[in-house]
Protein backbone atom coordinates (compact mmCIF):
# COMPACT_ATOMS: atom_id res chain seq x y z
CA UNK A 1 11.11 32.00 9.99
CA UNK A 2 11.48 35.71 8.60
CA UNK A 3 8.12 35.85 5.94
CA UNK A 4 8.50 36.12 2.69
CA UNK A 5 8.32 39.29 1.34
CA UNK A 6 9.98 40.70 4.03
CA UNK A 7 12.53 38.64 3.74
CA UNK A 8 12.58 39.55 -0.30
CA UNK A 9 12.54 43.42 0.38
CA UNK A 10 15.60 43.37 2.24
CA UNK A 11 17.29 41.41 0.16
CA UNK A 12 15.74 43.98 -2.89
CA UNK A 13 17.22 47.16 -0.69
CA UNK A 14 20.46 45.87 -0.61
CA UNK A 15 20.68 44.57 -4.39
CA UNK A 16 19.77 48.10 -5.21
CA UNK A 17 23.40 49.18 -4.67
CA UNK A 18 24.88 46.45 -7.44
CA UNK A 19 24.55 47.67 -11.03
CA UNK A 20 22.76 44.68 -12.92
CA UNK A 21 20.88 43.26 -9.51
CA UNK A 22 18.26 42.26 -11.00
CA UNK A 23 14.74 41.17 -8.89
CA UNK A 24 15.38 37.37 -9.98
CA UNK A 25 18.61 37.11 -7.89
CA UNK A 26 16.67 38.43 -4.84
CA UNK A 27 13.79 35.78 -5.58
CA UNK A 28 15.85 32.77 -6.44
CA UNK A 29 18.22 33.12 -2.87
CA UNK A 30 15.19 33.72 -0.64
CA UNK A 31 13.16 30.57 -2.48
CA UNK A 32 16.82 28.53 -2.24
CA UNK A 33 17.91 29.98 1.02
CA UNK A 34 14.39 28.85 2.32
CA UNK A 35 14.49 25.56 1.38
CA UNK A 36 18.17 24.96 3.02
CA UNK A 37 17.08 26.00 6.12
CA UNK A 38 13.79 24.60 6.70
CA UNK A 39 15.98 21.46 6.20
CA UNK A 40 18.67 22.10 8.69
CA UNK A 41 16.33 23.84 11.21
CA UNK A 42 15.65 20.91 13.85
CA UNK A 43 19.65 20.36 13.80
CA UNK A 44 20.66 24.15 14.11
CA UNK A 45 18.25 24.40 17.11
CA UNK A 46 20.08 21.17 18.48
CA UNK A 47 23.29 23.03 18.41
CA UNK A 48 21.70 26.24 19.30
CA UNK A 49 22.82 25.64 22.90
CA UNK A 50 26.43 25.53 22.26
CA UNK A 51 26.45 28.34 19.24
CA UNK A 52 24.41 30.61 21.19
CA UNK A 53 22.48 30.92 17.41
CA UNK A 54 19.13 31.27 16.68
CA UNK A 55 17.95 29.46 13.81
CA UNK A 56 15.12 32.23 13.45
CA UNK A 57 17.43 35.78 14.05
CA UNK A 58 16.51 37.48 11.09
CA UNK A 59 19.54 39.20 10.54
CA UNK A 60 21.12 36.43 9.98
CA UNK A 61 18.73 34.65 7.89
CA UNK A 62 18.70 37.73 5.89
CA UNK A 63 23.21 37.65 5.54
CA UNK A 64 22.02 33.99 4.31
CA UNK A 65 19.68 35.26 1.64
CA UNK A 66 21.96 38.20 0.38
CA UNK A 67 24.67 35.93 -0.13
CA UNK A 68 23.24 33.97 -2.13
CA UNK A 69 21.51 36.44 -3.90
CA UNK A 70 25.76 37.71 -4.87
CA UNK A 71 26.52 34.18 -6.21
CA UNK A 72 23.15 34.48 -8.33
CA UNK A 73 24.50 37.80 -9.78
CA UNK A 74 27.65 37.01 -9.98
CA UNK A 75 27.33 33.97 -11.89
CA UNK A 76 25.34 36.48 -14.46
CA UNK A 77 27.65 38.79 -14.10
CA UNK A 78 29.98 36.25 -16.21
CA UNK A 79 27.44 34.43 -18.39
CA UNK A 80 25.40 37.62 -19.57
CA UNK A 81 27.93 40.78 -19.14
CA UNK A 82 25.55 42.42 -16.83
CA UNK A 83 28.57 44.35 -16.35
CA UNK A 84 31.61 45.80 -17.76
CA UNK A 85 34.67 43.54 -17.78
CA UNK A 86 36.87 45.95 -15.76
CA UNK A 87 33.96 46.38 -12.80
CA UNK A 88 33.70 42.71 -12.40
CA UNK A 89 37.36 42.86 -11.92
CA UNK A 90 37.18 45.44 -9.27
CA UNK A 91 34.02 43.79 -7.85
CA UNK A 92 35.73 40.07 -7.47
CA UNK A 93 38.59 42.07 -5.67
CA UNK A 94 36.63 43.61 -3.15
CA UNK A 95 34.67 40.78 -2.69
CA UNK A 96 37.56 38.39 -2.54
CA UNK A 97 39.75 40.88 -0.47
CA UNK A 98 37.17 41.74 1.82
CA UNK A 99 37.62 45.99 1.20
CA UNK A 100 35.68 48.58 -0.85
CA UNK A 101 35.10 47.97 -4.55
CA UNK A 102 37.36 50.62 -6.35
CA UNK A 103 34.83 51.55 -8.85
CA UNK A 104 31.17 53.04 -8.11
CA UNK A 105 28.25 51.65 -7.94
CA UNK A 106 28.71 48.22 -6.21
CA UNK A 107 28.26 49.66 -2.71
CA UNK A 108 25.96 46.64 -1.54
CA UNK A 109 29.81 44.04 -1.89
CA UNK A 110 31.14 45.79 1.11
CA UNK A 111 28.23 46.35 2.85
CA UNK A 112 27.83 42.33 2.42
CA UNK A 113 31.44 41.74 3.18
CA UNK A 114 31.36 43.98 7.25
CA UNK A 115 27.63 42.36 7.80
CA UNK A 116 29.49 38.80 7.80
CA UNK A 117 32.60 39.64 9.62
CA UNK A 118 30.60 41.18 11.94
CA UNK A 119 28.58 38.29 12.00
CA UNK A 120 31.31 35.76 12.31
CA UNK A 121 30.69 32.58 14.86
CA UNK A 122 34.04 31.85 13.78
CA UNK A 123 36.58 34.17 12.59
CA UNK A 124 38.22 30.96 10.14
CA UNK A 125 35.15 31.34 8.47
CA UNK A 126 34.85 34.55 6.85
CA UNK A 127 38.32 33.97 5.54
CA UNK A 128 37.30 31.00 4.52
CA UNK A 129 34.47 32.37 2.57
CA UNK A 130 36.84 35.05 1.00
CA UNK A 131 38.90 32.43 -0.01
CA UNK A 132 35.83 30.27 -1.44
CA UNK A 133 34.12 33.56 -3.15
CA UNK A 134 37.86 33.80 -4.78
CA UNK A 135 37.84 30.32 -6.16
CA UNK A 136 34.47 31.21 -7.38
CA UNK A 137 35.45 33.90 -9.35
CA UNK A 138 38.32 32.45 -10.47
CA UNK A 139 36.15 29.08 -11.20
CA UNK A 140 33.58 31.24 -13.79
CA UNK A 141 35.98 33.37 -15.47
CA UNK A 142 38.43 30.08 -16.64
CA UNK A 143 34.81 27.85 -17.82
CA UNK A 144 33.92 31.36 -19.32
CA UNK A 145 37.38 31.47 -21.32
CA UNK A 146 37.46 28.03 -22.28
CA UNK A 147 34.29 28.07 -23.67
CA UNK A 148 34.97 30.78 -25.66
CA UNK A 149 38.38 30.08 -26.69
CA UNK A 150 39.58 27.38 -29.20
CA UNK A 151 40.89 24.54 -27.18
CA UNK A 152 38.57 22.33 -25.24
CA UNK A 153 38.91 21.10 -21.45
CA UNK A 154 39.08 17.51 -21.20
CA UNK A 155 35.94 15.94 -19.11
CA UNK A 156 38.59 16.31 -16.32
CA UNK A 157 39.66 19.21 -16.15
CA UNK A 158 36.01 20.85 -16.50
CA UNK A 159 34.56 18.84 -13.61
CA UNK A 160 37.53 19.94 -11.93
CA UNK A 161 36.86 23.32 -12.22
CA UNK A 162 33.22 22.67 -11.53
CA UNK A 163 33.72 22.25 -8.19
CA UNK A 164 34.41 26.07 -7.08
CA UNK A 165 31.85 27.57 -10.40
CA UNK A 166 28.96 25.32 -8.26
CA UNK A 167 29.96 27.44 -5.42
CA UNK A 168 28.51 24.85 -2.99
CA UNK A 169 31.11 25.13 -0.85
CA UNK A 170 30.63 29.28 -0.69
CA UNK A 171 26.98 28.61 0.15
CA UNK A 172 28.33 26.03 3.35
CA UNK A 173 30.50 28.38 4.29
CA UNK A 174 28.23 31.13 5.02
CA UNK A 175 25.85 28.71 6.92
CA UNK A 176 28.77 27.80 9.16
CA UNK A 177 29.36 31.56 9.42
CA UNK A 178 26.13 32.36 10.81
CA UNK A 179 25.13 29.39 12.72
CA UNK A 180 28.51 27.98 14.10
CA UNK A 181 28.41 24.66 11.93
CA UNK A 182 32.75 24.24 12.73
CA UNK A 183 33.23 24.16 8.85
CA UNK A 184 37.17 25.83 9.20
CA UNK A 185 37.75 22.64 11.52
CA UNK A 186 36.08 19.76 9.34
CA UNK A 187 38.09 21.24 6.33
CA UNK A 188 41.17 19.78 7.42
CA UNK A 189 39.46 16.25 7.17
CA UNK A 190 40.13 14.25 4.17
CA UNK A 191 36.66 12.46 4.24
CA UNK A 192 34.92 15.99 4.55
CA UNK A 193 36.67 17.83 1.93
CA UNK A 194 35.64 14.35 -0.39
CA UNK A 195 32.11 15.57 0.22
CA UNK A 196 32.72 18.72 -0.92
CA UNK A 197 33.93 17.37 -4.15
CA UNK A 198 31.11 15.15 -4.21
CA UNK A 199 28.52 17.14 -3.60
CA UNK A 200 29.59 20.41 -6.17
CA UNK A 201 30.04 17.27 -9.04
CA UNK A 202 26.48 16.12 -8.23
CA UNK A 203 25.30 19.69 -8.39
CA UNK A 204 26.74 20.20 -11.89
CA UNK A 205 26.20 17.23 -13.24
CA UNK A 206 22.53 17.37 -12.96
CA UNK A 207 22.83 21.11 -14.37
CA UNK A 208 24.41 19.79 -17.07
CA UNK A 209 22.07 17.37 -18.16
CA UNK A 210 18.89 19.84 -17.47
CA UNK A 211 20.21 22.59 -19.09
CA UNK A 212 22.17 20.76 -22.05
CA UNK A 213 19.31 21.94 -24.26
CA UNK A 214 19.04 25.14 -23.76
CA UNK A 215 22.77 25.67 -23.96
CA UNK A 216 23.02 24.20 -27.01
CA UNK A 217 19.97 26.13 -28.45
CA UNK A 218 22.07 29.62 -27.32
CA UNK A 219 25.48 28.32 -28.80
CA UNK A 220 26.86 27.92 -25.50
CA UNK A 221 29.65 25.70 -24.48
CA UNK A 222 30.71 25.45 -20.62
CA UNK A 223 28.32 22.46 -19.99
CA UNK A 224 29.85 18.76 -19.53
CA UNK A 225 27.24 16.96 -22.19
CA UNK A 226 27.83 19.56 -25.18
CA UNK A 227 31.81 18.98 -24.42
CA UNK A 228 31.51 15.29 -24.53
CA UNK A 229 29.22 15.70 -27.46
CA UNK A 230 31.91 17.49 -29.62
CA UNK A 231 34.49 15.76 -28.96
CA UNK A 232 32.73 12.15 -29.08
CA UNK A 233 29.50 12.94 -31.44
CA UNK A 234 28.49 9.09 -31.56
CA UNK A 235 28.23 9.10 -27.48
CA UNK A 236 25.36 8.10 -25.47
CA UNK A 237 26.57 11.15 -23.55
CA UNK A 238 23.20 11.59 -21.61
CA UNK A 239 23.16 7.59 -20.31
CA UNK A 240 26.95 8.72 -19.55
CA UNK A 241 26.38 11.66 -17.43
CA UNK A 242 23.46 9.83 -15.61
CA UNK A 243 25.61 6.85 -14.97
CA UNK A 244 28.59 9.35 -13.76
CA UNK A 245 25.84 10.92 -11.35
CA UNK A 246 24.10 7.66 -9.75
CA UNK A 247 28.01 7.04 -9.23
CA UNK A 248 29.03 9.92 -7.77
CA UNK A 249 25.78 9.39 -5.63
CA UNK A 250 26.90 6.66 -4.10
CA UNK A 251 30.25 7.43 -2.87
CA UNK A 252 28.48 10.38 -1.50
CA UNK A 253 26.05 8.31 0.66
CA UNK A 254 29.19 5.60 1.95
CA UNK A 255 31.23 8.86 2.93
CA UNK A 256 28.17 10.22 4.84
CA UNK A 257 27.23 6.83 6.54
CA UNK A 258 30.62 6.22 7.46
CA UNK A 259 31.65 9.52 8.84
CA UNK A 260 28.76 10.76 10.56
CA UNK A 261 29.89 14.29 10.33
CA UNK A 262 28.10 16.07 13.48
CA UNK A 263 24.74 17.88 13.05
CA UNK A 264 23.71 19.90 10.64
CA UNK A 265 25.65 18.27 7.88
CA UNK A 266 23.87 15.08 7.33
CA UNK A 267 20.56 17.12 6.58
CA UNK A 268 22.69 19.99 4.82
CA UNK A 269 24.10 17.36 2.41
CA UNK A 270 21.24 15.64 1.90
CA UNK A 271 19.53 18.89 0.78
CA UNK A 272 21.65 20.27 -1.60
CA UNK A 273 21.38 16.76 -3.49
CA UNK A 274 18.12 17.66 -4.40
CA UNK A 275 17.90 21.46 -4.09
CA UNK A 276 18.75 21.78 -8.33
CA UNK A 277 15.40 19.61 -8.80
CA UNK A 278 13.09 21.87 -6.43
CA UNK A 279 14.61 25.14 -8.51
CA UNK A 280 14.21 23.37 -11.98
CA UNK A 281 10.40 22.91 -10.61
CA UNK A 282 9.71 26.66 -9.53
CA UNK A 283 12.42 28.60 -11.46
CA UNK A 284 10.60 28.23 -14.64
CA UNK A 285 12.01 31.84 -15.77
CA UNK A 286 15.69 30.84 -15.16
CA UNK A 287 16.21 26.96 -15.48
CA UNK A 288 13.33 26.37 -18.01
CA UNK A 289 14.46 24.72 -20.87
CA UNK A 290 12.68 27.67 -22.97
CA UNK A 291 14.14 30.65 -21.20
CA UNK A 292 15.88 33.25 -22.57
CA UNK A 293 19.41 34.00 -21.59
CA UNK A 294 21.89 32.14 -19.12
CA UNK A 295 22.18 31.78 -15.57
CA UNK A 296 22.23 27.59 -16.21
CA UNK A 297 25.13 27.61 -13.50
CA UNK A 298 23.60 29.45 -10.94
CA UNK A 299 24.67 28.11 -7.12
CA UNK A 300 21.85 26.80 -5.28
């Protein structure tokens, strides 16, 4: 695989066209982007054969890393107004329409945005992923407004919107992009699109519970415990959440054993279970409970 810092500097060149990029974004997709595909790697060179894809072509392991490296700034972009509200507009249009951003200085969302299509096992998927980065958006904006507005989501409604601000399923779609993993096809299965919903709920409930803390330190809102906790103050919310995630768990693992989605997916899935633990165990500067700042919904 692409080393390190290498990997990091090109990641770094590109960020330098997005006002805000910030050297943590670069760091946390290349750490995150590493750890996904050192667990996929024996599958994708099992499929190799058919794709034609090469589990260690750099420039595609790099595509990997810079899109993640958007979600991380993105999801900043909306928690600490890195930038003004009428660029992120323009920015989530380009992004989300595929075309130039309309204002300066966010060169590096096109660039991004040609590299993939270019890229593109299957077409499906980069306009799947333009569809995905719009739910995204869409996704961080409406927890961002309801957290700062007076009414409240019901427990619902905010895991509902949960699963597009995870952005799991952006992060799966760009993998499929670059390595032929036939996500546009296994969409249209019930049982797949189940572990998609699965998957982003286990991914925010256990951000919830790590970063309840901390959010509730900065005054913040948009975080499953803290919502429970105002509207039921005498709930065990945390034995709640815990319970809701060991159950969400399992449904997970009887979808997975019963479908036996075709390689990489099995290792994929299994990954991104556990991925929030191995950041909350490096990421000290961004997931500590003692950090300054946001960035408690980041995507991988």
């Amino acid at each position: 695989m692409i080393p390190t810092e290498s990997a990091l500097q090109q990641v770094l060149e590109w960020g330098r066209s997005l006002t805000g990029f910030a050297d943590e974004h670069a760091v946390e997709a290349v750490r995150g982007g590493q750890y996904i595909l050192q667990c996929i790697q024996p599958s994708l060179h099992d499929i190799s054969a058919r794709t034609g894809r090469d589990p260690q072509d750099e420039k595609l392991i790099v595509a990997f890393y810079r899109e993640l490296a958007l979600l991380f700034w993105l999801d900043d972009c909306n928690d600490l107004g890195l930038i003004a509200p009428e660029q992120l507009a323009a920015v989530e249009q380009a992004l989300g329409q595929g075309v130039p951003c309309a204002v300066p200085g966010f060169e590096g969302c096109a660039v991004l945005r040609a590299s993939l299509a270019a890229l593109a096992y299957d077409r499906r998927d980069y306009t799947e992923l333009l569809n995905d980065t719009r739910c995204y958006c869409a996704a961080l904006r409406a927890g961002h407004a309801q957290a700062a507005g007076a009414e409240r989501w019901s427990y619902a409604e905010y895991l509902h919107n949960s699963i597009d601000s995870i952005a799991y399923a952006n992060v799966f779609c760009c993998l499929s992009l670059l390595w032929g993993l036939d996500m546009a096809t296994l969409r249209a299965r019930p049982a797949f699109r189940q572990v998609l919903r699965l998957i982003s709920t286990i991914g925010r409930l256990q951000n919830d519970l790590h970063g309840c803390a901390k959010d509730r330190a900065a005054g913040g809102a948009d975080n499953a415990a803290i919502l429970l906790l105002q509207r039921y103050p005498a709930m065990p919310v945390e034995d709640f959440l815990n319970d809701e995630l060991v159950g969400h768990a399992r449904m997970l693992h009887r979808v997975m054993v019963k479908e036996r989605f075709p390689a990489p997916w099995g290792p994929l899935i299994e990954a991104m279970a556990v991925i929030r633990a191995k950041y909350y165990q490096t990421s000290i500067s961004r997931y500590g409970n003692d950090a300054a700042g946001g960035g408690q919904r980041a995507p991988a």
